[in-house]
N, C-alpha and C. Protein backbone atom coordinates (compact mmCIF):
# COMPACT_ATOMS: atom_id res chain seq x y z
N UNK A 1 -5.41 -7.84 4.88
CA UNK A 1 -4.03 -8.25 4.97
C UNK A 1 -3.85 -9.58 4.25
N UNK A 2 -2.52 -9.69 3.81
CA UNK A 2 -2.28 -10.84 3.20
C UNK A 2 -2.09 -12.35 4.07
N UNK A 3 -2.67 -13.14 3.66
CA UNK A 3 -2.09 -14.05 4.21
C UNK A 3 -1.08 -14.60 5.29
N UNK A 4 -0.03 -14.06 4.63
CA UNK A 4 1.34 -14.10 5.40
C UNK A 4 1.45 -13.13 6.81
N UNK A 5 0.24 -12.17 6.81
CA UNK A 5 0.32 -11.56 7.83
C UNK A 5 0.97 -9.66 7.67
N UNK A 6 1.33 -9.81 6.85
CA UNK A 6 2.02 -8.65 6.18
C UNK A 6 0.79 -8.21 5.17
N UNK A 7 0.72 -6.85 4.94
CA UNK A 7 -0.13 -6.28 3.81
C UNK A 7 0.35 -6.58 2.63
N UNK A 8 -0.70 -6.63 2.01
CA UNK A 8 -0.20 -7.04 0.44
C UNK A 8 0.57 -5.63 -0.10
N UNK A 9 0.57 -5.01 0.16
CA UNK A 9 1.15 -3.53 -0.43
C UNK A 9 2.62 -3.52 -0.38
N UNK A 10 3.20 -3.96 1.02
CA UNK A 10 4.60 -4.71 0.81
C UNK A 10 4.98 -5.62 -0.31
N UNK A 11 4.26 -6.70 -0.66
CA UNK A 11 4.55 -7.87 -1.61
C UNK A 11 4.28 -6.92 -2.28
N UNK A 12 3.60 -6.08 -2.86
CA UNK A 12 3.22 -5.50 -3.80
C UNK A 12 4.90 -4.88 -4.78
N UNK A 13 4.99 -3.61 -3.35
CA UNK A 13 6.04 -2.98 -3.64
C UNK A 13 7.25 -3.28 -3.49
N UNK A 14 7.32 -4.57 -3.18
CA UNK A 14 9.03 -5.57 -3.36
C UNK A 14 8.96 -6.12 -4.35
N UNK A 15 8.42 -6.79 -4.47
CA UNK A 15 7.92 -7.91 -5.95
C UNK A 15 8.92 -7.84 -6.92
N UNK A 16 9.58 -6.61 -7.47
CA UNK A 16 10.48 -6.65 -8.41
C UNK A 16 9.95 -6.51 -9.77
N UNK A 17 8.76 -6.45 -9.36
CA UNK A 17 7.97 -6.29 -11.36
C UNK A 17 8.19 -5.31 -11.49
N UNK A 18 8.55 -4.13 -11.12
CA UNK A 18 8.78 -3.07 -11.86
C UNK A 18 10.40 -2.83 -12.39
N UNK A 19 10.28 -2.81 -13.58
CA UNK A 19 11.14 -2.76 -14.36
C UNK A 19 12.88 -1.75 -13.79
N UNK A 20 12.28 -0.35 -13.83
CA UNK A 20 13.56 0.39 -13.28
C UNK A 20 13.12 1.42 -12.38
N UNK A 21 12.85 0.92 -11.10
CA UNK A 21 12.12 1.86 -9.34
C UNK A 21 12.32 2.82 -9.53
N UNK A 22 13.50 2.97 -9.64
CA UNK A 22 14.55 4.41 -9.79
C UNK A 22 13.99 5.82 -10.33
N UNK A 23 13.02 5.09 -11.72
CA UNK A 23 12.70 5.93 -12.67
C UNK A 23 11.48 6.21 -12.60
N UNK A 24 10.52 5.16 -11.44
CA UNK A 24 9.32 5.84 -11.16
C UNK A 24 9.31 6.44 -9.83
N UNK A 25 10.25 6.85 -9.06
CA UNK A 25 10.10 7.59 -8.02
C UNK A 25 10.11 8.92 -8.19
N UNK A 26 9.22 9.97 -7.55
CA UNK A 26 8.90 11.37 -8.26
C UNK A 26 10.27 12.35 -8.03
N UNK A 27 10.72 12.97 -8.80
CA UNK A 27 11.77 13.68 -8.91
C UNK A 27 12.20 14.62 -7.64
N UNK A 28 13.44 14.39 -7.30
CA UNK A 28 13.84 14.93 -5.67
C UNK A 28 13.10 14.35 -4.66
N UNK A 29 12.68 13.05 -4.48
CA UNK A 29 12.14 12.34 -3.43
C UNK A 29 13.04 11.51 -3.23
N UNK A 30 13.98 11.60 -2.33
CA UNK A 30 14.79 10.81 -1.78
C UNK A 30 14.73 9.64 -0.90
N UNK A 31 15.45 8.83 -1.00
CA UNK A 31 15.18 7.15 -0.34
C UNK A 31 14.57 7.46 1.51
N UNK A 32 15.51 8.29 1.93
CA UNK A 32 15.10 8.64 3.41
C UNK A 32 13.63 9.35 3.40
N UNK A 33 13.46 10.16 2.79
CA UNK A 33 11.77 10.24 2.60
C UNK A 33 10.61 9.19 1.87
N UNK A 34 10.82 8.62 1.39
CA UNK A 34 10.24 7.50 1.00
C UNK A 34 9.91 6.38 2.09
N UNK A 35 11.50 6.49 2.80
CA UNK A 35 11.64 5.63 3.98
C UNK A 35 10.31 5.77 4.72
N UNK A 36 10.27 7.24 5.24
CA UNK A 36 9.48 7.77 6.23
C UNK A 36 7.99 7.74 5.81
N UNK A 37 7.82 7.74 4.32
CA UNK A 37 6.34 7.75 3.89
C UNK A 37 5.97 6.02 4.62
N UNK A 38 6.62 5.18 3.94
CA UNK A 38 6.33 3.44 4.00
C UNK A 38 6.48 3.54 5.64
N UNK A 39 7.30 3.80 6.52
CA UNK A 39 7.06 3.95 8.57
C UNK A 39 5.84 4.34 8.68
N UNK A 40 5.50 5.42 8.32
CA UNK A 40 4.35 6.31 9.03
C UNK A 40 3.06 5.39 8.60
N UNK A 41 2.96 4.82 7.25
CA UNK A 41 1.71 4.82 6.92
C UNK A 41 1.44 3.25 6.74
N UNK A 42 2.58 2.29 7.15
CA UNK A 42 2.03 0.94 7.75
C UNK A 42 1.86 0.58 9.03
N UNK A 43 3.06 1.60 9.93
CA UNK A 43 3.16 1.48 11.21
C UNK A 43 1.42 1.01 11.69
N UNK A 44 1.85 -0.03 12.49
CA UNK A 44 0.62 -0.20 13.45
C UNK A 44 -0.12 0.26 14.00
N UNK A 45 0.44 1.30 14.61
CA UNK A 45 -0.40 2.07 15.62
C UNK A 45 -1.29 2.92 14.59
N UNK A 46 -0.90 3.34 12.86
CA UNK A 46 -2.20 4.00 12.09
C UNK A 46 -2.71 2.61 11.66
N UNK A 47 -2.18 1.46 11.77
CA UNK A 47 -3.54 0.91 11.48
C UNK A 47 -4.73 0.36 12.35
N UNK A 48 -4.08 0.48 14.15
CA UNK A 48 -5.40 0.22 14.72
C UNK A 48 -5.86 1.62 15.08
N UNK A 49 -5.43 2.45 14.73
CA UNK A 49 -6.31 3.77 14.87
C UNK A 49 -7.64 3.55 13.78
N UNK A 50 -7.41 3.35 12.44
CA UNK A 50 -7.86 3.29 11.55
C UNK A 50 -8.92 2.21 12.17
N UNK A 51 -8.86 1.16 12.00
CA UNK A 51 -9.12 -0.28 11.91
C UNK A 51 -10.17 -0.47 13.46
N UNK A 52 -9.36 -0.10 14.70
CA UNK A 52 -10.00 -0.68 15.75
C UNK A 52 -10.82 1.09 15.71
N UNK A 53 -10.43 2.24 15.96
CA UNK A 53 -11.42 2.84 16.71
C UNK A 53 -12.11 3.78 15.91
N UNK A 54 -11.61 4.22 14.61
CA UNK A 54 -12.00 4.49 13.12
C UNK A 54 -13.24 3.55 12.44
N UNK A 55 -13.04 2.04 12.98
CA UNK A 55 -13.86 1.09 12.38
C UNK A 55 -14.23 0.81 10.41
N UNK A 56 -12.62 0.68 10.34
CA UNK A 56 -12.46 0.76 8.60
C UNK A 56 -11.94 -1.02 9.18
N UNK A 57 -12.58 -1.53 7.57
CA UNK A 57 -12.66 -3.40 7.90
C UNK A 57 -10.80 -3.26 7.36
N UNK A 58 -10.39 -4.10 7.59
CA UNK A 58 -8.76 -4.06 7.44
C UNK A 58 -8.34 -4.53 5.62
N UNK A 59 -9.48 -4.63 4.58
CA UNK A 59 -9.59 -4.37 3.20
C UNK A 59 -9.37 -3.13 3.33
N UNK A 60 -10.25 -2.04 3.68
CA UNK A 60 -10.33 -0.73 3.42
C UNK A 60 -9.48 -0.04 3.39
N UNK A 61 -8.17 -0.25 5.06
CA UNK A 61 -6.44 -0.19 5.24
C UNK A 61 -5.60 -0.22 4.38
N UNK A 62 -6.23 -1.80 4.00
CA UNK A 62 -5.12 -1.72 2.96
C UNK A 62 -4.97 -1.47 1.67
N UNK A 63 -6.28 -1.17 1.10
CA UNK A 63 -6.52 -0.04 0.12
C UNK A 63 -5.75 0.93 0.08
N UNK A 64 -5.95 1.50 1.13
CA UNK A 64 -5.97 3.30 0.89
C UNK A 64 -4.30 3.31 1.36
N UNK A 65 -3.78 2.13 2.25
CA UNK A 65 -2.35 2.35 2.39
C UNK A 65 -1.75 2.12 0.89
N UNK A 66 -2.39 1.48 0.09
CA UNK A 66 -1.80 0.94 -1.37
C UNK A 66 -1.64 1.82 -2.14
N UNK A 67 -3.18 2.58 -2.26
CA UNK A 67 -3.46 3.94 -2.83
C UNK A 67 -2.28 5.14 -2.63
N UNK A 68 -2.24 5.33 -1.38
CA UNK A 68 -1.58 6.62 -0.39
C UNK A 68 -0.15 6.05 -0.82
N UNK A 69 0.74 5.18 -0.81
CA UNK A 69 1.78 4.85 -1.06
C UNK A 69 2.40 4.85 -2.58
N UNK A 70 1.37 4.51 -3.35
CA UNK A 70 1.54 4.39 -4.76
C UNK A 70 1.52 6.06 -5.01
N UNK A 71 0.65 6.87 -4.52
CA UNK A 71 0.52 8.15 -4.90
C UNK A 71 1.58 8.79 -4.24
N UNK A 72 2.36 8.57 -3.69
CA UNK A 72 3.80 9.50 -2.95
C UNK A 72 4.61 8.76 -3.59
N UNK A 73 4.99 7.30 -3.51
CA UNK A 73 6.40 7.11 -4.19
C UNK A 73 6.72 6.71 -5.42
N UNK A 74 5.22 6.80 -6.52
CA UNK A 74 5.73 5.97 -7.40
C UNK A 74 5.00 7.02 -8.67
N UNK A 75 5.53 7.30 -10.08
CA UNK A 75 5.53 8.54 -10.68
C UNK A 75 4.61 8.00 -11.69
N UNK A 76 3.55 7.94 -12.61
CA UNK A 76 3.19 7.41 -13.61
C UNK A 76 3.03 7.65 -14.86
N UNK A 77 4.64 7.14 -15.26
CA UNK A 77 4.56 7.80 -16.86
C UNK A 77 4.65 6.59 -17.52
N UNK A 78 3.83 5.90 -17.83
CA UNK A 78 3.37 4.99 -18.96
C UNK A 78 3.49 3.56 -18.91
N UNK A 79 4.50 3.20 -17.28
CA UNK A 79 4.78 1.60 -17.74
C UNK A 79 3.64 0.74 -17.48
């Protein structure tokens, strides 16, 4: 986790460096599903599942939440 207490995957995916969001979100994935991907898969309770009884070090979390998030909402054609 970052610093601030928040995962870096948030700063990540606010940040604003990406040029036009719009255009890397995968086609017919709508904001309310997107919504629900970013709930489910920072929510707390998967990360002390993960973290406390899983025993993944809280790097590993936030990997694979970075990974898992980038691979559902964001499309990769070239930027």
């Amino acid at each position: 986790m970052a610093g601030s207490g928040r995962p870096a995957v948030l700063s990540d995916l606010n940040s604003g460096e990406v040029p036009d969001q719009e255009a890397r979100r995968p086609p017919g994935d709508s904001r309310r599903r997107s919504g629900g991907h970013i709930y489910a898969i920072l929510s707390p309770e998967l990360f002390l599942v993960l973290t406390r009884y899983r025993a993944w070090p809280p790097a590993k979390w936030e990997q694979w939440a970075y990974d898992t998030l980038s691979s559902q909402l964001l499309v990769d054609n070239g930027l």
